[in-house]
N, C-alpha and C. Protein backbone atom coordinates (compact mmCIF):
# COMPACT_ATOMS: atom_id res chain seq x y z
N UNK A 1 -7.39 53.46 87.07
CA UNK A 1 -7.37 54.79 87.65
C UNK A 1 -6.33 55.61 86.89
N UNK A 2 -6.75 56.81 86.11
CA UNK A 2 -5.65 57.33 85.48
C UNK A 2 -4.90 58.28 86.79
N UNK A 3 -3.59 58.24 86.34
CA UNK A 3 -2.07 58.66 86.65
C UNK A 3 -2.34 60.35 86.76
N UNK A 4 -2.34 61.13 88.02
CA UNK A 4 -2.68 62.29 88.66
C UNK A 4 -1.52 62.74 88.01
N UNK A 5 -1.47 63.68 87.99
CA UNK A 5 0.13 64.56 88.16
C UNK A 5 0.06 66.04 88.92
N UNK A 6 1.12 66.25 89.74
CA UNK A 6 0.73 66.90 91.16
C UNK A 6 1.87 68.10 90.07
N UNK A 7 1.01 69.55 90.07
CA UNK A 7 2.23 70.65 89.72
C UNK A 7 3.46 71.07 91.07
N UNK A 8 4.21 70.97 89.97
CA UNK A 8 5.76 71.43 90.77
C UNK A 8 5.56 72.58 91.65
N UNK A 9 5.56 72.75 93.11
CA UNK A 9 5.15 74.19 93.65
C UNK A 9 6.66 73.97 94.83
N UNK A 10 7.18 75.55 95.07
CA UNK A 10 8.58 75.94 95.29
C UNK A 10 7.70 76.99 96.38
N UNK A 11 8.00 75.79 98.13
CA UNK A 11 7.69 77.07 99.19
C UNK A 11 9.18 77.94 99.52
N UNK A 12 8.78 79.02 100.29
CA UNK A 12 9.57 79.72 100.95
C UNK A 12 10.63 78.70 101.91
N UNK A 13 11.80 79.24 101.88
CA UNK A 13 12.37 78.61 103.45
C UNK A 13 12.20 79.67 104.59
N UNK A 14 11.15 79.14 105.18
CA UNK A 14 10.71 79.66 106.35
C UNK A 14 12.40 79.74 107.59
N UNK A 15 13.11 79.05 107.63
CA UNK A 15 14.34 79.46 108.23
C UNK A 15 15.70 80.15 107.61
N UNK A 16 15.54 80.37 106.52
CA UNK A 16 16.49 81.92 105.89
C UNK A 16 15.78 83.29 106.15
N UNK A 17 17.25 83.96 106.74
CA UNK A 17 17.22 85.26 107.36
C UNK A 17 16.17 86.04 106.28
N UNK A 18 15.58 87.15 106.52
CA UNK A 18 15.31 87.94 105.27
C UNK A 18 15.47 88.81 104.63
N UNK A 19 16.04 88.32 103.38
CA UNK A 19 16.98 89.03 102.28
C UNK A 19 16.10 90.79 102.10
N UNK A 20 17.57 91.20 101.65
CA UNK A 20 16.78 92.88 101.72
C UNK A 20 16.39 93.15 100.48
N UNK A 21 15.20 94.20 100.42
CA UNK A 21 14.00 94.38 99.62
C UNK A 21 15.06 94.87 98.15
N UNK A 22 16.37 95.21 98.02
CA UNK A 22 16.65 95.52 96.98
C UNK A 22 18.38 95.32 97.16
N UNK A 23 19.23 95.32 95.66
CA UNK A 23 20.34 95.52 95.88
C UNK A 23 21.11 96.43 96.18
N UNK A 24 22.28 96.15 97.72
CA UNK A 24 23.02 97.80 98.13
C UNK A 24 23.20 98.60 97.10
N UNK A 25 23.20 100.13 96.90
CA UNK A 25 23.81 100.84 95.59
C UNK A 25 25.14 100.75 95.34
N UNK A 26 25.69 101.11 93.86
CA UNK A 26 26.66 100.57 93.69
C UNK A 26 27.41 101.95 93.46
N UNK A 27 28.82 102.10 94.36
CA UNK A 27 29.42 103.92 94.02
C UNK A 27 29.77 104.04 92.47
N UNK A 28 29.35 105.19 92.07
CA UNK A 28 30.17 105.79 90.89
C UNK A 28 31.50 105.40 91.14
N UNK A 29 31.83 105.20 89.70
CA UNK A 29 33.33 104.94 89.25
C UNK A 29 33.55 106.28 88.98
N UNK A 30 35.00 106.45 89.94
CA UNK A 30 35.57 107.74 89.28
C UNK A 30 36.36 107.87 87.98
N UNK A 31 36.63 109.44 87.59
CA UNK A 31 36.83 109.66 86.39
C UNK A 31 37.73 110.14 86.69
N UNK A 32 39.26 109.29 85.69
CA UNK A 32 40.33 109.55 85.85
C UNK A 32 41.03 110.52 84.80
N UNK A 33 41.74 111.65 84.45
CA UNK A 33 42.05 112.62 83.66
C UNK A 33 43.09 112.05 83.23
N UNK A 34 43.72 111.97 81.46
CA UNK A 34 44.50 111.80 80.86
C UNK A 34 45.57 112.18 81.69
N UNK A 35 46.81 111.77 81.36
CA UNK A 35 48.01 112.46 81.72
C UNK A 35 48.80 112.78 80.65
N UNK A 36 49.45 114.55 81.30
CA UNK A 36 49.46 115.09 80.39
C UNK A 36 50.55 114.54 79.14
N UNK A 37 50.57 115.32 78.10
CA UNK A 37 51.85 114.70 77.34
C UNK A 37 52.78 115.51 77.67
N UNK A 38 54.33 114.64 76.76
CA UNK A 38 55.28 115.32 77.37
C UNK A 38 55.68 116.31 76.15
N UNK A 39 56.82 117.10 76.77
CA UNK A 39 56.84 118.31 75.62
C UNK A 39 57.76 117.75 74.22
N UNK A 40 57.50 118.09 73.14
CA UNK A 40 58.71 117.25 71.97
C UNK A 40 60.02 117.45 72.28
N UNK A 41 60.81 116.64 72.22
CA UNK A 41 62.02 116.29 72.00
C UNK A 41 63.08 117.12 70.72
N UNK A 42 63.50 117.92 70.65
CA UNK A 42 64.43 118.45 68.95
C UNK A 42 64.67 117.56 69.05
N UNK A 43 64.73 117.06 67.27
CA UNK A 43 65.63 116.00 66.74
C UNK A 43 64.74 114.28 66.59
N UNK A 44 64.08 114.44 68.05
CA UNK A 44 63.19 113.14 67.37
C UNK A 44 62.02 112.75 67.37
N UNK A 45 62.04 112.51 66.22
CA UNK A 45 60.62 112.14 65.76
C UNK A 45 59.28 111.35 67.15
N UNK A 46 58.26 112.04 66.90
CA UNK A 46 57.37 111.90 67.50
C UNK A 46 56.11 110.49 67.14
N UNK A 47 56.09 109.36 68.30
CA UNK A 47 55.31 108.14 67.84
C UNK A 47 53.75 108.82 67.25
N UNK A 48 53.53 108.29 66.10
CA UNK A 48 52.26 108.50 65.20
C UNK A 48 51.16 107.38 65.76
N UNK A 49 49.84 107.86 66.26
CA UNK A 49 49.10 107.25 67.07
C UNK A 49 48.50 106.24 65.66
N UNK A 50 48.82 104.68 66.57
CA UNK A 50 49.15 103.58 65.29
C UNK A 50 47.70 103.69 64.61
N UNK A 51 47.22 103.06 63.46
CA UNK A 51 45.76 102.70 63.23
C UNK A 51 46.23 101.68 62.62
N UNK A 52 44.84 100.89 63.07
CA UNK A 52 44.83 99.24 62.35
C UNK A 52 44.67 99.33 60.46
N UNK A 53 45.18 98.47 59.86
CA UNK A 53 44.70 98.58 58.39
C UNK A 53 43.79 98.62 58.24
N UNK A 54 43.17 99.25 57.12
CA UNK A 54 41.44 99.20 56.68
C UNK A 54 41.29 98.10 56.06
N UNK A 55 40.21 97.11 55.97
CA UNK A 55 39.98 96.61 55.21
C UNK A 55 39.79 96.78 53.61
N UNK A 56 40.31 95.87 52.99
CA UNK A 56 40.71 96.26 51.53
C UNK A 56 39.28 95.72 51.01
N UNK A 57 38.57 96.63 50.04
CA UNK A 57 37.59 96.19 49.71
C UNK A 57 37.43 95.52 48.93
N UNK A 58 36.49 94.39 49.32
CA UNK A 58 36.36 92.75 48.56
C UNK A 58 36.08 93.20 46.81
N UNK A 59 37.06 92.17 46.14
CA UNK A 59 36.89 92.23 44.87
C UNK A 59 35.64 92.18 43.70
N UNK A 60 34.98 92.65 43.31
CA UNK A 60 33.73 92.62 42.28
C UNK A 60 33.81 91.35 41.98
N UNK A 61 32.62 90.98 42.55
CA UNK A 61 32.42 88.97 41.66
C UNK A 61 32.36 89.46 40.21
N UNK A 62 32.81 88.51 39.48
CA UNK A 62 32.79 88.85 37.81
C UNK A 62 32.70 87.21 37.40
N UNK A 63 32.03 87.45 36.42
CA UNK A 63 31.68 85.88 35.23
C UNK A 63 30.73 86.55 34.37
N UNK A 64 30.50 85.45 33.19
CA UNK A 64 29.99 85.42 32.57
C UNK A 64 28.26 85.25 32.90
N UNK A 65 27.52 86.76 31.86
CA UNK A 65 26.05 86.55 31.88
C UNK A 65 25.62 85.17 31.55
N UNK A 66 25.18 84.77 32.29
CA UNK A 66 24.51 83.10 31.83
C UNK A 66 22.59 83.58 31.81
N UNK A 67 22.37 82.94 31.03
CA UNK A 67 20.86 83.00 30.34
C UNK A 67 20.36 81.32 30.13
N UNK A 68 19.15 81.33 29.83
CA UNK A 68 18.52 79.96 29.40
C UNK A 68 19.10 79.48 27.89
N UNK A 69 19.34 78.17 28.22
CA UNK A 69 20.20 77.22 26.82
C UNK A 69 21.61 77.37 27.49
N UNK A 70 22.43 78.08 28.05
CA UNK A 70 23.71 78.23 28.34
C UNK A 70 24.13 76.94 29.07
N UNK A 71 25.38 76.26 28.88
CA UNK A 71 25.52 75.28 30.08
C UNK A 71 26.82 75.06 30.14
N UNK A 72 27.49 74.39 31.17
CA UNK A 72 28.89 74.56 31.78
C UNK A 72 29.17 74.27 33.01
N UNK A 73 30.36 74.36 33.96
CA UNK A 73 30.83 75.04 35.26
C UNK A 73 30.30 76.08 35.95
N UNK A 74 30.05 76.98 35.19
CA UNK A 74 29.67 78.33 35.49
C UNK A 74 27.93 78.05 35.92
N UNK A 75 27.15 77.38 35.09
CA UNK A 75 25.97 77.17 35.39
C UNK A 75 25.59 76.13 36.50
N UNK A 76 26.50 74.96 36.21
CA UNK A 76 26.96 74.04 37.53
C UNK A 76 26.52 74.94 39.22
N UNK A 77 27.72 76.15 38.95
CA UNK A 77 27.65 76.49 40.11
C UNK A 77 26.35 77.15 40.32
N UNK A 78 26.32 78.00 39.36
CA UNK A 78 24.74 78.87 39.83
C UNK A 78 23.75 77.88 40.28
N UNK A 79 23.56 76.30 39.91
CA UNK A 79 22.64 75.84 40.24
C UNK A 79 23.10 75.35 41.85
N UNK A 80 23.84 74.94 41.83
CA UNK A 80 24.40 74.88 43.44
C UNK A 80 23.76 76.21 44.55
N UNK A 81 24.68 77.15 44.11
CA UNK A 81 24.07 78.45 44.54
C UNK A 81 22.21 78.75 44.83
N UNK A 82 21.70 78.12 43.99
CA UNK A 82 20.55 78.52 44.18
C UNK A 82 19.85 77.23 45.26
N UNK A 83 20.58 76.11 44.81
CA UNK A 83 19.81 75.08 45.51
C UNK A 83 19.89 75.46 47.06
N UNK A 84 21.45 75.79 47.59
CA UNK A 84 21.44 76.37 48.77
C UNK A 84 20.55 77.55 49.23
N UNK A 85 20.32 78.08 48.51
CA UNK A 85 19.32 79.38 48.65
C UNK A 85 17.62 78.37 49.12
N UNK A 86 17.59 77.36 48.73
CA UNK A 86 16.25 76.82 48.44
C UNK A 86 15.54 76.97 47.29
N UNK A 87 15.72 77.67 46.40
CA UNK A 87 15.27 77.99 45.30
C UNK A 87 15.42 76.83 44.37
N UNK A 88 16.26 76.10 44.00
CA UNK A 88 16.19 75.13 42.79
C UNK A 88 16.43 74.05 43.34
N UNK A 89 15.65 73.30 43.05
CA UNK A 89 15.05 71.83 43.57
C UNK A 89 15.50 70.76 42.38
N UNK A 90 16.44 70.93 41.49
CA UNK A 90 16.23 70.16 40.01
C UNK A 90 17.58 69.57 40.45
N UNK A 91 18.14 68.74 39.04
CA UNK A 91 19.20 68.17 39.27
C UNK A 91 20.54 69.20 38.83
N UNK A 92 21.41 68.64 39.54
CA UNK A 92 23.16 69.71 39.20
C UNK A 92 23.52 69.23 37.98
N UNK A 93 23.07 69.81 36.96
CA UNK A 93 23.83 69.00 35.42
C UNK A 93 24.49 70.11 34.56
N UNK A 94 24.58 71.19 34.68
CA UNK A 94 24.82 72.40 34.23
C UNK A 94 24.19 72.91 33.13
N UNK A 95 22.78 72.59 33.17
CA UNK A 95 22.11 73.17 31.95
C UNK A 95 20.89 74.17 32.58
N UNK A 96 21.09 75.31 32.02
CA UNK A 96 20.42 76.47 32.07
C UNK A 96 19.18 76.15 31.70
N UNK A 97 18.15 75.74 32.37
CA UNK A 97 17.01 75.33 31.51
C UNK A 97 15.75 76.11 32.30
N UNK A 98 14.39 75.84 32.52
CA UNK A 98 13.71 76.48 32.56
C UNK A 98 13.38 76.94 34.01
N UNK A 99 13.91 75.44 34.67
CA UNK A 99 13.81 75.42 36.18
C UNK A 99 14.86 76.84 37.05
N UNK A 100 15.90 76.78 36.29
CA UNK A 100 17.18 77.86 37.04
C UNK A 100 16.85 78.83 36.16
N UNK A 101 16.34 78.88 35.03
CA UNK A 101 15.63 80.36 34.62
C UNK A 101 14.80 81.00 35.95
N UNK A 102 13.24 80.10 36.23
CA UNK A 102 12.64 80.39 37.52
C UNK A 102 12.79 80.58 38.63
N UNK A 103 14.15 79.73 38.99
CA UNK A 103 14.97 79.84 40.05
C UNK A 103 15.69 81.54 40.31
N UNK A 104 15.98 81.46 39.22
CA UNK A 104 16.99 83.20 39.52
C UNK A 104 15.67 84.14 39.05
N UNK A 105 14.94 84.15 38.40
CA UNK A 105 13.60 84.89 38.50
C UNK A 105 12.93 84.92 39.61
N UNK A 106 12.84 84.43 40.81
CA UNK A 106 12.65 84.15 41.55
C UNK A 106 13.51 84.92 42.72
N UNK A 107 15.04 84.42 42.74
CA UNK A 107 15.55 85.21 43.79
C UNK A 107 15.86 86.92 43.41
N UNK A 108 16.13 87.04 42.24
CA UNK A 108 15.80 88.69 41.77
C UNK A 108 14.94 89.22 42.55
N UNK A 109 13.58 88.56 42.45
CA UNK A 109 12.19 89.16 42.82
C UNK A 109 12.02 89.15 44.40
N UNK A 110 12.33 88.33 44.66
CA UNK A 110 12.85 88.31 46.38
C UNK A 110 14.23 89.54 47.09
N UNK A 111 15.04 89.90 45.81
CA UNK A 111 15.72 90.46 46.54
C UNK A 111 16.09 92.10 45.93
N UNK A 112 14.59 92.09 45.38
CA UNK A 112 14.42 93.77 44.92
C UNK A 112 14.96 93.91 43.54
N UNK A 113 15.54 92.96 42.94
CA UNK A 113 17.02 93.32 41.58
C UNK A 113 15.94 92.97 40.28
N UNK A 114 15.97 94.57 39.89
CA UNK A 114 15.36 94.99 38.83
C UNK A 114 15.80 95.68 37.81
N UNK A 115 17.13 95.41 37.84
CA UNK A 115 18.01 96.17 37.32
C UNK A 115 18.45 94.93 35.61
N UNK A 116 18.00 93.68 35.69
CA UNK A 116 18.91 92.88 35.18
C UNK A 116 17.39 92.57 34.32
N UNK A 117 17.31 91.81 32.78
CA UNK A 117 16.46 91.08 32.00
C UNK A 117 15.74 89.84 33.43
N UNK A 118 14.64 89.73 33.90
CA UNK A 118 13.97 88.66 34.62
C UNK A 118 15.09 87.11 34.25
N UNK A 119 15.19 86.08 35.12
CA UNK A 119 16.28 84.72 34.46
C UNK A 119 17.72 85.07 33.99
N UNK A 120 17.86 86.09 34.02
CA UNK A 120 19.07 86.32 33.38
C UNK A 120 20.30 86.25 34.40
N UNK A 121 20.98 85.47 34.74
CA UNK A 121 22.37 85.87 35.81
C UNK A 121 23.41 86.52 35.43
N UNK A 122 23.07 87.90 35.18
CA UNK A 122 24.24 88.89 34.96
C UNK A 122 24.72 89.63 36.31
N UNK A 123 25.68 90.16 36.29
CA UNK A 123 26.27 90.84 37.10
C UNK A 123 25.88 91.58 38.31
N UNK A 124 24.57 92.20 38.38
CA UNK A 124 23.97 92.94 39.46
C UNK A 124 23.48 91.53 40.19
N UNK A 125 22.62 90.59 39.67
CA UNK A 125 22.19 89.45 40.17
C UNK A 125 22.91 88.57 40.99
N UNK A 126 24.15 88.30 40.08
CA UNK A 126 25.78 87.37 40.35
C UNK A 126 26.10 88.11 41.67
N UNK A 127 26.20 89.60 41.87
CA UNK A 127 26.81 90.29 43.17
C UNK A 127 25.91 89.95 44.22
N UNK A 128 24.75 89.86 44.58
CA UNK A 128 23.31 89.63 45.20
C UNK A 128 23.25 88.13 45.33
N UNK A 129 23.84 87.24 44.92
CA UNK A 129 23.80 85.79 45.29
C UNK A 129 24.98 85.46 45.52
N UNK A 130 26.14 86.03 44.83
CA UNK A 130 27.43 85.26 45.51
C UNK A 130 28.62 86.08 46.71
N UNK A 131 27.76 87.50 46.72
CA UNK A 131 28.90 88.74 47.03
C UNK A 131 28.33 88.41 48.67
């Protein structure tokens, strides 16, 4: 005999009072008026309403254009970089080869950057993957 299964059903409690059709309204919060300032002082200097520092704007990523045949640290990382992206599936050996050519041809084209040679990781590209 296969195994019934009965759906979960949630009655009323027929002995709780009955709750009202909506929640009481809630009063306006009143609106409290500045107080006023006081008049200057001769002689001393008046507190300057503080502001937080601005943020200092983050430094321009900079390296070297890397292209196909190039290899190093520098390419090391780009392939890192991309593997995290999902884009390059190959091994971390630092050689610029055809796969991380496709790879950064690839995220260019994904991320509008038409500004740079297709494969090429120059600078507009470099800001767009590492900035």
């Amino acid at each position: 005999m296969p195994l019934r299964i009965r759906p979960y059903v949630t009655m009323p409690d027929l002995g709780a009072p009955d709750a009202p059709a909506s929640p009481p309204p809630v009063p306006p919060i009143p609106r409290v008026a500045a107080p006023p300032s006081a008049p200057p002082v001769p002689g001393v200097a008046s507190p300057s309403p503080s502001r937080s520092p601005s943020p200092k704007p983050s430094a321009p990523v900079q390296g070297p254009t890397l292209r196909f045949g190039d290899s190093g640290a520098d390419v090391e990382k780009l392939q890192r970089l991309l593997a995290d992206q999902g884009l390059y599936r190959g091994r971390i050996n630092g050689q610029f080869d055809s796969r991380v050519e496709r790879a950064v041809s690839t995220f260019q084209f994904e991320n509008g950057i038409d500004d740079e040679e297709w494969g090429v990781y120059g600078p507009v590209t470099r800001r767009a993957l590492e900035g």
